[in-house]
Protein backbone atom coordinates (compact mmCIF):
# COMPACT_ATOMS: atom_id res chain seq x y z
CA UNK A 1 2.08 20.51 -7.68
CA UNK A 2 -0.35 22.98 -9.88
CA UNK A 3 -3.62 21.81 -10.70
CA UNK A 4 -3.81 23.48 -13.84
CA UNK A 5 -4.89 21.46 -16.34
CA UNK A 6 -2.10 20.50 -19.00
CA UNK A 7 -3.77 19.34 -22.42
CA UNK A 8 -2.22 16.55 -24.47
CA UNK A 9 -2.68 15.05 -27.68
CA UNK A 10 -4.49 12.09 -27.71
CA UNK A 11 -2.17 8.69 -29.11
CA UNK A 12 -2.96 5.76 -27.54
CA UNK A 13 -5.22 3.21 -28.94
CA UNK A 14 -9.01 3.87 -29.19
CA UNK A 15 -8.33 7.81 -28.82
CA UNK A 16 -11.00 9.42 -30.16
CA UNK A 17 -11.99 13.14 -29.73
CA UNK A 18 -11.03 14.70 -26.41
CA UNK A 19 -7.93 15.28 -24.31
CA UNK A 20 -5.98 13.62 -21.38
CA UNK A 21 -5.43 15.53 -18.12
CA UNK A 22 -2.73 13.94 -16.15
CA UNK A 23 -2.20 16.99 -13.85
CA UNK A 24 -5.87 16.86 -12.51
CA UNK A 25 -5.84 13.47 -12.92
CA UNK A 26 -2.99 12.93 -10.51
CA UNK A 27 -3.85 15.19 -7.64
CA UNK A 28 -7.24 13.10 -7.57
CA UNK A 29 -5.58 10.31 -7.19
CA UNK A 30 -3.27 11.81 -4.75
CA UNK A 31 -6.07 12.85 -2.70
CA UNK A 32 -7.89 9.83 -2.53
CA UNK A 33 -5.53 7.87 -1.54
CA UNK A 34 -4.23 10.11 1.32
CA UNK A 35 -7.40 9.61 2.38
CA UNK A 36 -7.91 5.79 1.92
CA UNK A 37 -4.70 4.66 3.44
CA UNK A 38 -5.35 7.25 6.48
CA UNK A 39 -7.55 4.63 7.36
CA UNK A 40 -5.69 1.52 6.74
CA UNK A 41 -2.34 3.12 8.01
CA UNK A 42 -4.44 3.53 11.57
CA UNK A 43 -5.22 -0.01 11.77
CA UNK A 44 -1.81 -0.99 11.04
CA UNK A 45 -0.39 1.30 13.64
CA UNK A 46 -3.03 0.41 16.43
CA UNK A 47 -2.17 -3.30 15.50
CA UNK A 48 1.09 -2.93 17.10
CA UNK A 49 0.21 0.16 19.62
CA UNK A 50 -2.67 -0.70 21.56
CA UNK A 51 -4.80 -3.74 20.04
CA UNK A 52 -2.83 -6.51 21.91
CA UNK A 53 -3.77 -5.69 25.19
CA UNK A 54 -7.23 -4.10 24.23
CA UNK A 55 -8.68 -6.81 22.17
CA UNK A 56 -6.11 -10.31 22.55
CA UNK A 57 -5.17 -9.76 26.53
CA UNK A 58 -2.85 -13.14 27.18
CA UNK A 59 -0.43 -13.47 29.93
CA UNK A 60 1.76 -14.56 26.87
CA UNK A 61 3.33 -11.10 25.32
CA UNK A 62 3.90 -13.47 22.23
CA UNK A 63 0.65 -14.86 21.89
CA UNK A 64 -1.03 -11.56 22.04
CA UNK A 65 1.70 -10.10 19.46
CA UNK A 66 1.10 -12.28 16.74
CA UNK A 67 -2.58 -12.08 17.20
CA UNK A 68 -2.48 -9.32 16.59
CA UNK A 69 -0.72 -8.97 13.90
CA UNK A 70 -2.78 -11.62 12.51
CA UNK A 71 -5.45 -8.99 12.45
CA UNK A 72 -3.40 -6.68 10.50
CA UNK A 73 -2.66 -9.54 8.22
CA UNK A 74 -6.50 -10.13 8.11
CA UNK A 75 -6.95 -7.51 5.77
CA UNK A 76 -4.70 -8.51 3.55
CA UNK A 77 -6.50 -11.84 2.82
CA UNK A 78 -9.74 -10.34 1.85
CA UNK A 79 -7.84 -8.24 -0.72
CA UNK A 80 -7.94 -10.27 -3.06
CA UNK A 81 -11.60 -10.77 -3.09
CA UNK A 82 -11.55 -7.21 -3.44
CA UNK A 83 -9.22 -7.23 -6.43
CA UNK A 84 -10.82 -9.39 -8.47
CA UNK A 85 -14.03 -7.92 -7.37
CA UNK A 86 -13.34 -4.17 -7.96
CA UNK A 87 -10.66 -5.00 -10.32
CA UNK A 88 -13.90 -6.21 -12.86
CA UNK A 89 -16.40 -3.66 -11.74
CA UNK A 90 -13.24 -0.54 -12.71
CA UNK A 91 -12.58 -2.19 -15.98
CA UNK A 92 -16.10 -2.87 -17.30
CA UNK A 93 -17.89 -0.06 -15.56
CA UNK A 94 -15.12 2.94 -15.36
CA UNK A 95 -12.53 4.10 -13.22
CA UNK A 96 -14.45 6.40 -11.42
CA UNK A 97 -17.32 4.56 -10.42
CA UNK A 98 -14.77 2.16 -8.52
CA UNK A 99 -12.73 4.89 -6.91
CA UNK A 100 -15.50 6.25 -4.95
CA UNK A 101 -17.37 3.43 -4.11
CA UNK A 102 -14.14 2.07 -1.98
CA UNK A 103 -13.79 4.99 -0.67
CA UNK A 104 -17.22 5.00 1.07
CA UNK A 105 -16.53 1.58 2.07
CA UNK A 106 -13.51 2.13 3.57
CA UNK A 107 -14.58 5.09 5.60
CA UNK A 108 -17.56 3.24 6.94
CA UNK A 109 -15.50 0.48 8.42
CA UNK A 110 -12.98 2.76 9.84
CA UNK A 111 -15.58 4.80 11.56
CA UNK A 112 -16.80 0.95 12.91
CA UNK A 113 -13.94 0.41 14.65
CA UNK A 114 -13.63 3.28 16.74
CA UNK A 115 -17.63 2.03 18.21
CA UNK A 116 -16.37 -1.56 18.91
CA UNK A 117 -16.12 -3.12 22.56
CA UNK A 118 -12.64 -4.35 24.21
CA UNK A 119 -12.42 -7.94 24.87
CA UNK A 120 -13.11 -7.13 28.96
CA UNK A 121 -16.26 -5.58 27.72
CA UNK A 122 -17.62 -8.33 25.10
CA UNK A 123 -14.86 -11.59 25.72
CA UNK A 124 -14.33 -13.05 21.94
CA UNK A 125 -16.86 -10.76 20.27
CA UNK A 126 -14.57 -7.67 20.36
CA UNK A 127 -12.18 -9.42 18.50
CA UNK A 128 -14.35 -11.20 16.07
CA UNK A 129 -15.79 -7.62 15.06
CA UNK A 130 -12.38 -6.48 14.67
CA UNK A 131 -11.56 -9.06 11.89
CA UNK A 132 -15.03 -8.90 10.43
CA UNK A 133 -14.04 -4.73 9.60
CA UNK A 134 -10.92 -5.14 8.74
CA UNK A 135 -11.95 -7.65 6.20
CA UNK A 136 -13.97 -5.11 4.78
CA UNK A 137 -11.19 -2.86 4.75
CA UNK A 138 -8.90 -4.73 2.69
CA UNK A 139 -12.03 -5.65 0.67
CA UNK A 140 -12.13 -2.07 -0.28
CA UNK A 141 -8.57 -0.63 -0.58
CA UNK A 142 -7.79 -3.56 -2.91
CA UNK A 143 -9.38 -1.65 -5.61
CA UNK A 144 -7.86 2.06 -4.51
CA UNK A 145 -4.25 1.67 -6.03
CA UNK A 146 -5.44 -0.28 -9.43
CA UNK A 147 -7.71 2.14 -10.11
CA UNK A 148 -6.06 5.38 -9.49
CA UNK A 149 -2.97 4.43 -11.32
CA UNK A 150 -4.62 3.20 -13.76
CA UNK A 151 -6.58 6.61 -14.18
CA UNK A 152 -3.55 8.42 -14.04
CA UNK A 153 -1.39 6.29 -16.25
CA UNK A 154 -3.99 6.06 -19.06
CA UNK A 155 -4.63 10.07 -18.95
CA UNK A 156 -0.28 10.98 -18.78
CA UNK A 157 1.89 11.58 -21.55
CA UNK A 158 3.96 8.38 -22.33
CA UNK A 159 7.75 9.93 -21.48
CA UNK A 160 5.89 10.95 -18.02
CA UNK A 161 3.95 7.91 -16.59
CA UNK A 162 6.06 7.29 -13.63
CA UNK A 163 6.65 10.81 -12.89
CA UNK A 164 2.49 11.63 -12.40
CA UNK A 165 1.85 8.01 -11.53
CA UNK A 166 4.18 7.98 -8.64
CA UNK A 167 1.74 10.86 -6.98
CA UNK A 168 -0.94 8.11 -6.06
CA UNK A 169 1.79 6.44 -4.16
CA UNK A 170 3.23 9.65 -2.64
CA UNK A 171 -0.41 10.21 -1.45
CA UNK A 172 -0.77 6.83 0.68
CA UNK A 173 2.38 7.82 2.49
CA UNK A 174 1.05 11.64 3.17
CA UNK A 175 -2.47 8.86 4.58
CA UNK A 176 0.50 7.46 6.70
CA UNK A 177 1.72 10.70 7.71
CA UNK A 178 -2.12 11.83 8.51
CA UNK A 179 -2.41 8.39 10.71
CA UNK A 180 0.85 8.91 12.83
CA UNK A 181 0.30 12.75 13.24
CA UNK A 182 -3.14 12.15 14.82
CA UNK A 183 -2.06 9.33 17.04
CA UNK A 184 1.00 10.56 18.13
CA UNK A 185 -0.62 13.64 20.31
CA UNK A 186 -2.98 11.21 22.17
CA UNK A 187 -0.16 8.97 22.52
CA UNK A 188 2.19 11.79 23.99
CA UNK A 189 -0.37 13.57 25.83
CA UNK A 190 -2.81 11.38 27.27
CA UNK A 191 -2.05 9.05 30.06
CA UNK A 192 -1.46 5.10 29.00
CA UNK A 193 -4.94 4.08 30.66
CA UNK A 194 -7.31 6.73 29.43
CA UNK A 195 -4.98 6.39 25.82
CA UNK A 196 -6.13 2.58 26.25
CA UNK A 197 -9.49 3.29 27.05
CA UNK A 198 -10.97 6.15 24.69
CA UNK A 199 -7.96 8.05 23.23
CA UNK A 200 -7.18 5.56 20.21
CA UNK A 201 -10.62 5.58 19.31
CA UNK A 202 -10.53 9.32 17.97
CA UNK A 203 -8.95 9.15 14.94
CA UNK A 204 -11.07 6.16 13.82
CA UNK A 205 -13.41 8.05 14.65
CA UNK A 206 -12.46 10.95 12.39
CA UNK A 207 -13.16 8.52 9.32
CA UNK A 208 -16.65 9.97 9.13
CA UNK A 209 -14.83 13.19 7.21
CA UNK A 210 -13.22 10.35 4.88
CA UNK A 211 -17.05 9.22 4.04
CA UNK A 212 -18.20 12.60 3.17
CA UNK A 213 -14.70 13.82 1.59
CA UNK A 214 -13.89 10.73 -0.85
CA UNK A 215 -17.58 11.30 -2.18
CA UNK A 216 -17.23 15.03 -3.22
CA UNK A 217 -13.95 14.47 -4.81
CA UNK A 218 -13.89 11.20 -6.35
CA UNK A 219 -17.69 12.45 -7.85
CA UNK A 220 -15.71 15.03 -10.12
CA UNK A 221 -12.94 12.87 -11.60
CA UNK A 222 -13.18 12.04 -14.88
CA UNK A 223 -12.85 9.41 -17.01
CA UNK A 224 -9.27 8.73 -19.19
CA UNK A 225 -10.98 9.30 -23.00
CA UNK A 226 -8.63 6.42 -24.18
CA UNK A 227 -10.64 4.36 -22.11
CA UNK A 228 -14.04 5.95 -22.57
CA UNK A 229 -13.32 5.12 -26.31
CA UNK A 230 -12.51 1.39 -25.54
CA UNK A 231 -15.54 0.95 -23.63
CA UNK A 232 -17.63 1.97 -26.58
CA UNK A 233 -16.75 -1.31 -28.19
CA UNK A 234 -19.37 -3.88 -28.47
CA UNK A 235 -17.06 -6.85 -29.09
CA UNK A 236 -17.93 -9.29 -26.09
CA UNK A 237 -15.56 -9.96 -23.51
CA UNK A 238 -14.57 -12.58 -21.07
CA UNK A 239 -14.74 -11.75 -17.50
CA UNK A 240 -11.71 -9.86 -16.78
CA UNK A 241 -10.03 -12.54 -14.50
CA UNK A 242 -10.95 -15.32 -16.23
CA UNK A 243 -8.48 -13.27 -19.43
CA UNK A 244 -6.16 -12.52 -17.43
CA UNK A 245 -5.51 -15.93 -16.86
CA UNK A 246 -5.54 -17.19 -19.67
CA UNK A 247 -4.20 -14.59 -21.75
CA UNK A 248 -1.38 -13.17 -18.86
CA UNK A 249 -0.39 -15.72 -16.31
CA UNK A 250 3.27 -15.23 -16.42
CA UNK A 251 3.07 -11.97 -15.97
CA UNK A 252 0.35 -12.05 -12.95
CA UNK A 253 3.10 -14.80 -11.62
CA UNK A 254 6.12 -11.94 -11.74
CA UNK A 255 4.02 -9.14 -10.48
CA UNK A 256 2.83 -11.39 -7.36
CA UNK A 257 6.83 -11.83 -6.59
CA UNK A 258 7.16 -8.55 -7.43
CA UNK A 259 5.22 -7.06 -4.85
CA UNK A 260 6.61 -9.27 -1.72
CA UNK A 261 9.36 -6.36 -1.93
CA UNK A 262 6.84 -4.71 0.87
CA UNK A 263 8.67 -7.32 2.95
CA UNK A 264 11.51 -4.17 3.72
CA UNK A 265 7.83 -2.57 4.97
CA UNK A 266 6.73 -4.96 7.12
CA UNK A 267 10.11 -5.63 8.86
CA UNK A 268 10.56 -2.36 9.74
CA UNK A 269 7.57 -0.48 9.98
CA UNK A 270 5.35 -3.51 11.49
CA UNK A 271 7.74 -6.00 12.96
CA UNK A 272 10.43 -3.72 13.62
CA UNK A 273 7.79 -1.47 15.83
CA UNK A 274 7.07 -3.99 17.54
CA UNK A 275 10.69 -5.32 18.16
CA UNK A 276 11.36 -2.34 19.86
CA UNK A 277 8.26 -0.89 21.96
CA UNK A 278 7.04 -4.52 23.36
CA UNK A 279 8.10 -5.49 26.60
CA UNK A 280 9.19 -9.24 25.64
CA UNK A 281 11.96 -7.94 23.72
CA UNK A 282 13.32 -5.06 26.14
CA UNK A 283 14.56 -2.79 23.92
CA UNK A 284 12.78 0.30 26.11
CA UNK A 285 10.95 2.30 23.26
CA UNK A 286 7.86 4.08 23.97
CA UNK A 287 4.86 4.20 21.71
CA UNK A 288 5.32 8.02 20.91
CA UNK A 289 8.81 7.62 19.98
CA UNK A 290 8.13 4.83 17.27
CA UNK A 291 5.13 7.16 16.26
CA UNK A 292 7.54 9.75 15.71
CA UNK A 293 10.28 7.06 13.59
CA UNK A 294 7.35 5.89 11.71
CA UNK A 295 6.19 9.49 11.01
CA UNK A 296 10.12 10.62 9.43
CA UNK A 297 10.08 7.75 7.57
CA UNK A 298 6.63 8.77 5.70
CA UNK A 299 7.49 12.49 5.51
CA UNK A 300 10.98 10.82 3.69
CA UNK A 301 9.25 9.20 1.14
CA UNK A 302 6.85 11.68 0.35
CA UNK A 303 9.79 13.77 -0.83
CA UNK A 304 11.69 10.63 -2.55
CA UNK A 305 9.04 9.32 -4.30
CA UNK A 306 7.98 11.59 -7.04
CA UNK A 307 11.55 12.20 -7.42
CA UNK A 308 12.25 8.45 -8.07
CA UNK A 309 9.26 8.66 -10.37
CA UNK A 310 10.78 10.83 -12.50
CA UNK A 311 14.02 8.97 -12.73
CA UNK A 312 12.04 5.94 -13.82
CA UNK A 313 11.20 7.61 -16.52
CA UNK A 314 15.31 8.53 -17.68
CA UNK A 315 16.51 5.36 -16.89
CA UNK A 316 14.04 2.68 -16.82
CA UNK A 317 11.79 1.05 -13.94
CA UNK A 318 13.79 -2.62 -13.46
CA UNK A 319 16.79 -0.65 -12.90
CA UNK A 320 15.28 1.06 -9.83
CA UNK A 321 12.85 -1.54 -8.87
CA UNK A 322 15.75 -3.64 -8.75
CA UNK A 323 18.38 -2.17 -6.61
CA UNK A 324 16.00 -0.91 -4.41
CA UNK A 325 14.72 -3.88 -3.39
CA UNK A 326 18.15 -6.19 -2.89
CA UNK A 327 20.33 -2.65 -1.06
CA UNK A 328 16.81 -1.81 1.17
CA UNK A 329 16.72 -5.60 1.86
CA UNK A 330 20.11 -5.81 2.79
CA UNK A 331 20.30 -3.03 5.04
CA UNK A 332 16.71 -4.33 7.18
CA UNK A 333 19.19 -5.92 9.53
CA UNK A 334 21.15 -2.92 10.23
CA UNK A 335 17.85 -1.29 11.10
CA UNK A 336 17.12 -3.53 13.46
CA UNK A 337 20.68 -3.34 14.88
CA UNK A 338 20.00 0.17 15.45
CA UNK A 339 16.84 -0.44 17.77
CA UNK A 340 18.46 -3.42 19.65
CA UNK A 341 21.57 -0.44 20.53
CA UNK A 342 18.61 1.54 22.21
CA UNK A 343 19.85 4.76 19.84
CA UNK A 344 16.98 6.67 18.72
CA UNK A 345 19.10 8.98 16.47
CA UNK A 346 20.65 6.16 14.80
CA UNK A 347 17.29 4.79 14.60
CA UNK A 348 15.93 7.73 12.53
CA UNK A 349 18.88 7.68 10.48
CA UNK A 350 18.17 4.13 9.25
CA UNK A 351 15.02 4.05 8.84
CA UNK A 352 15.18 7.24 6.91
CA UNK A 353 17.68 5.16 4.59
CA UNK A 354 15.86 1.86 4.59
CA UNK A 355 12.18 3.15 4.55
CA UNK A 356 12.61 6.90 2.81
CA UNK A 357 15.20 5.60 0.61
CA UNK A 358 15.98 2.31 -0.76
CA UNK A 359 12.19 1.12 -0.57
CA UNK A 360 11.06 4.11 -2.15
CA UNK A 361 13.21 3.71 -5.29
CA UNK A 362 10.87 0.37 -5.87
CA UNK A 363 7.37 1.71 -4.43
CA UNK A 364 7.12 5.07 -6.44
CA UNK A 365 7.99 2.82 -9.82
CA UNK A 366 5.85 -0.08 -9.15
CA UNK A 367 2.38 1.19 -9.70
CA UNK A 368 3.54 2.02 -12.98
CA UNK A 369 5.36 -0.69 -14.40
CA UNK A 370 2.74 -2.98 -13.11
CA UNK A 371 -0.09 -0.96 -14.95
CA UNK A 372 2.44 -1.25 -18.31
CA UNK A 373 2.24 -4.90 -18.25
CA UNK A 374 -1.14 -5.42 -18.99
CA UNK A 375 -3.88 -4.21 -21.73
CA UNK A 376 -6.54 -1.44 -20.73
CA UNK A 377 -9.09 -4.04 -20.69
CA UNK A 378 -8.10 -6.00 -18.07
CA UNK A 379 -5.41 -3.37 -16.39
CA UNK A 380 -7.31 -2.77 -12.90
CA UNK A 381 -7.95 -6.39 -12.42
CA UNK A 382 -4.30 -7.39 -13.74
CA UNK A 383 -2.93 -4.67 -11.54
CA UNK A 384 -5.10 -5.10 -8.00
CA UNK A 385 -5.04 -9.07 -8.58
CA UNK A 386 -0.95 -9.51 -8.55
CA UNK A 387 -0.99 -6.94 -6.16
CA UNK A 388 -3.08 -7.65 -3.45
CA UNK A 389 -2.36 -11.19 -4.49
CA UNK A 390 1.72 -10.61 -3.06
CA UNK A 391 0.21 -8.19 -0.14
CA UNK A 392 -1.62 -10.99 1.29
CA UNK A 393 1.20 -13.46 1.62
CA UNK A 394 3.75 -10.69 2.31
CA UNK A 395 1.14 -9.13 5.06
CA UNK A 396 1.85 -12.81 6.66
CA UNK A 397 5.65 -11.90 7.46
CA UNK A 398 5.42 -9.78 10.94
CA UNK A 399 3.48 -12.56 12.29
CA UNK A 400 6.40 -15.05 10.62
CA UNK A 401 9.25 -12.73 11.98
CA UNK A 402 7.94 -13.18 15.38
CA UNK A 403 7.44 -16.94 15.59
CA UNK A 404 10.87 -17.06 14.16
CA UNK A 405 12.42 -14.40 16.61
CA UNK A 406 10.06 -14.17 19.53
CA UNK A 407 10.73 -12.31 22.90
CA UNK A 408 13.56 -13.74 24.45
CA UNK A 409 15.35 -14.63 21.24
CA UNK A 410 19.27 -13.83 20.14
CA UNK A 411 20.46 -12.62 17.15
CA UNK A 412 16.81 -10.93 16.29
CA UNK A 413 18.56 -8.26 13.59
CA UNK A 414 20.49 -11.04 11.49
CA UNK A 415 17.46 -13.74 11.69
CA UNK A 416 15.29 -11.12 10.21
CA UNK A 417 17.71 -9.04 7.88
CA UNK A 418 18.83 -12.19 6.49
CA UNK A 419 14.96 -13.65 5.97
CA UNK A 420 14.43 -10.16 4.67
CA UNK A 421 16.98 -10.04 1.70
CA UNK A 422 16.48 -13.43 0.87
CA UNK A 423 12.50 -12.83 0.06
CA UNK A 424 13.76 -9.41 -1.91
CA UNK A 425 16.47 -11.24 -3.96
CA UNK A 426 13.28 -13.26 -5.11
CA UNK A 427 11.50 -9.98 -6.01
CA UNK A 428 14.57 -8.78 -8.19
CA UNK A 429 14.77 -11.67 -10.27
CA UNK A 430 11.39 -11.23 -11.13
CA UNK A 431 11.58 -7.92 -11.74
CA UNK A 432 14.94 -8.59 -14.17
CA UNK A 433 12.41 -11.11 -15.89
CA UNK A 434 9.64 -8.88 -16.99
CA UNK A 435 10.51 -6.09 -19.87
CA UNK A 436 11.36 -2.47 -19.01
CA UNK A 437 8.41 -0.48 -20.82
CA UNK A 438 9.81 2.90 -20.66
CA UNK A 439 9.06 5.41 -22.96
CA UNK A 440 7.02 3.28 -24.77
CA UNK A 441 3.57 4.18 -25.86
CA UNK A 442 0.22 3.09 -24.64
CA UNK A 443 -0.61 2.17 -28.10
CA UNK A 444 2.59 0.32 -29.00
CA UNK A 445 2.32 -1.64 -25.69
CA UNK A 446 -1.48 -2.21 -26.47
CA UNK A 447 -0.66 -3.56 -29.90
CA UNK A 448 2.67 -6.11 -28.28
CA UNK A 449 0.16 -7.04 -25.91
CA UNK A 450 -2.42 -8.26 -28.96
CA UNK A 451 0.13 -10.03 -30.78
CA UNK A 452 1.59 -12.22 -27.92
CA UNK A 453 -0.54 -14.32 -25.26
């Protein structure tokens, strides 16, 4: 993707002098959030890798699962603190300013985590530390996405916002790829004690090059002019949640059920890792080879998803949002079938069509038609409040899936498939509910948006 600047009119509303950038614009926001979700991709992945016996040890393999994952799930539940939060501070105070302060935040965290004690070291202190930073992370990434779609969407050309906008999302998948490709040498190489002991702290570790990265680049991006413009105004304003409320709630409803299509993420990237490297269920995976399924699955949807961004701009974002969703849903079980046969191939093969695939077709068009439903006043906060909003309860579903199907249990790939569709058929009805802004202008959307509550 060049960097070189393309130069486009100005049209949307409050345009004044100036020009939009959407090439520059979205390799920014590419960048930062490689970088961002580096660091909440590593959590994730040490959730399920190393954390249970490091920080929870029980004699219980399902006790120290799903507390675990209730760690990972921890993060979630500060997000949307973090939205609302963030979400107010991008909107009244600039894009920018946001983008790198979560950054920082993020990386300082990170770094935290790779310093803190094991339970044998500390007893419940190691694992009240844990949730304290990862807190803090979700704090801070709930404001990453909003903010750099936002930026992106506001500076693109109208027939091309889910094309550029889908780069912010193929970024947090290349932060996925970053996590899995530094873990999955230590994991390979080093032996399971010393990889317990010291060798998963190194790439949290490595965070401290997030703190000093995000700040150079997120320093030089600029400001969309549409909203530099807007911000001139001196009409007052309510405090961006408390309009968004009041002036959007049906749509904040939809987007919330909108995003618990991440379910097809949890099952099979969280739960499903879980499923098969964990000795309760005795499906014989190793660490390193789920590193490596988790690792094709990224490197799958980094080349799916600006290509599904593109389509959503042809044929309309419900239409993929849609179908993604339900068929991805549907075929969860099948993935899970696939582990339970001890067949790594087939394993790749699914997950490649579940994860790299189906998903996709939803998560490179969301960030888009999400930013499309609301106004530019209040389009971080709309955008990081229904989205972090849906994370949090859908970050609750590993944890679900394995109080529902814990070690021991039959039938593990139909009780979860089935769970799994059922909570994405949900998603596609309200994504059928909510209009399909394609092509339409920033300015034309602005002024539907000012004539209707």
């Amino acid at each position: 993707m060049s960097t070189t600047p393309t130069r486009v009119p100005l049209t949307s509303q409050g345009a004044g002098t100036g020009s939009r950038d959407p090439r520059k614009a979205a390799m920014s926001g590419w960048i930062g959030s490689a970088l961002e979700y580096y660091d909440f991709a590593l959590y994730s992945l040490a959730a399920t890798l190393v954390f249970p016996a490091i920080f929870f040890p029980s004699e219980n393999p399902t006790v120290g699962i799903i507390a675990s994952l209730a760690t990972y799930a921890v993060g979630y539940v500060s997000r949307p603190v973090g939205a609302v939060v963030l979400g107010a501070y991008g909107d009244r105070h600039g894009r920018k300013k946001v983008l790198v302060f979560v950054m920082l935040l993020m990386g300082f965290a990170t770094f935290a985590v790779g310093l803190l004690p094991t339970y044998g070291q500390v007893g419940l202190l190691a694992p009240a530390l844990l949730v304290v930073l990862r807190l803090i992370q979700g704090f801070a990434v709930a404001g990453e996405l909003g903010g750099a779609s936002a930026m992106i969407v506001e500076h693109s050309p109208d027939a091309r916002r889910g094309f550029f906008a889908s780069f912010s999302l193929q970024g947090t998948q290349v932060g996925s790829i970053l996590a899995t490709a530094v873990l999955l040498p230590l994991a390979a190489v080093l032996p399971a004690d010393q990889f317990g002991s010291w060798g998963w702290r190194i790439p949290f570790l490595l965070s401290a090059v997030v703190i000093l990265a995000g700040y150079f680049i997120r320093r030089r991006v600029q400001e969309p002019p549409t909203y530099v413009a807007q911000s001139g105004q001196s009409e007052a304003r309510r405090f961006p949640l408390v309009e968004l409320l009041r002036t959007r709630p049906g749509v904040l409803v939809r987007c919330v059920a909108m995003t618990f299509t991440n379910v097809i993420g949890m099952a099979t990237l969280i739960f499903g890792v879980s499923y098969a490297t964990q000795k309760g269920y005795g499906n014989g995976f190793s660490s390193s080879e789920f590193l490596w399924v988790t690792l094709v699955a990224n490197i799958a949807a980094v080349v799916t998803i600006p290509l599904f961004g593109a389509l959503s701009d042809r044929i309309g974002r419900r239409t993929l949002m849609a179908a993604g969703g339900v068929i991805g849903g549907a075929l969860v079980g099948g993935y899970l079938w696939a582990i339970e046969q001890g067949s790594l191939p087939l394993v790749f093969v699914c997950v490649v069509v579940v994860q790299g695939i189906f998903f996709q077709m939803w998560n490179a068009t969301f960030a888009t038609f999400f930013q499309e439903q609301f106004p530019m006043r209040i389009r971080v906060t709309g955008f990081a409040v229904s989205q972090n909003i849906g994370l949090m309860i859908a970050s609750f579903f590993p944890s679900i899936f394995t109080a529902i199907a814990p070690p021991g249990s039959a039938n593990v790939p139909l009780t979860i498939g089935l769970t799994t569709l059922g909570i994405c058929l949900v998603s596609a009805v309200a994504t059928m509910l909510s209009s399909d802004t394609r092509g339409t202008s920033l300015q034309d959307l602005e002024a539907q948006k000012a004539g209707r509550p």
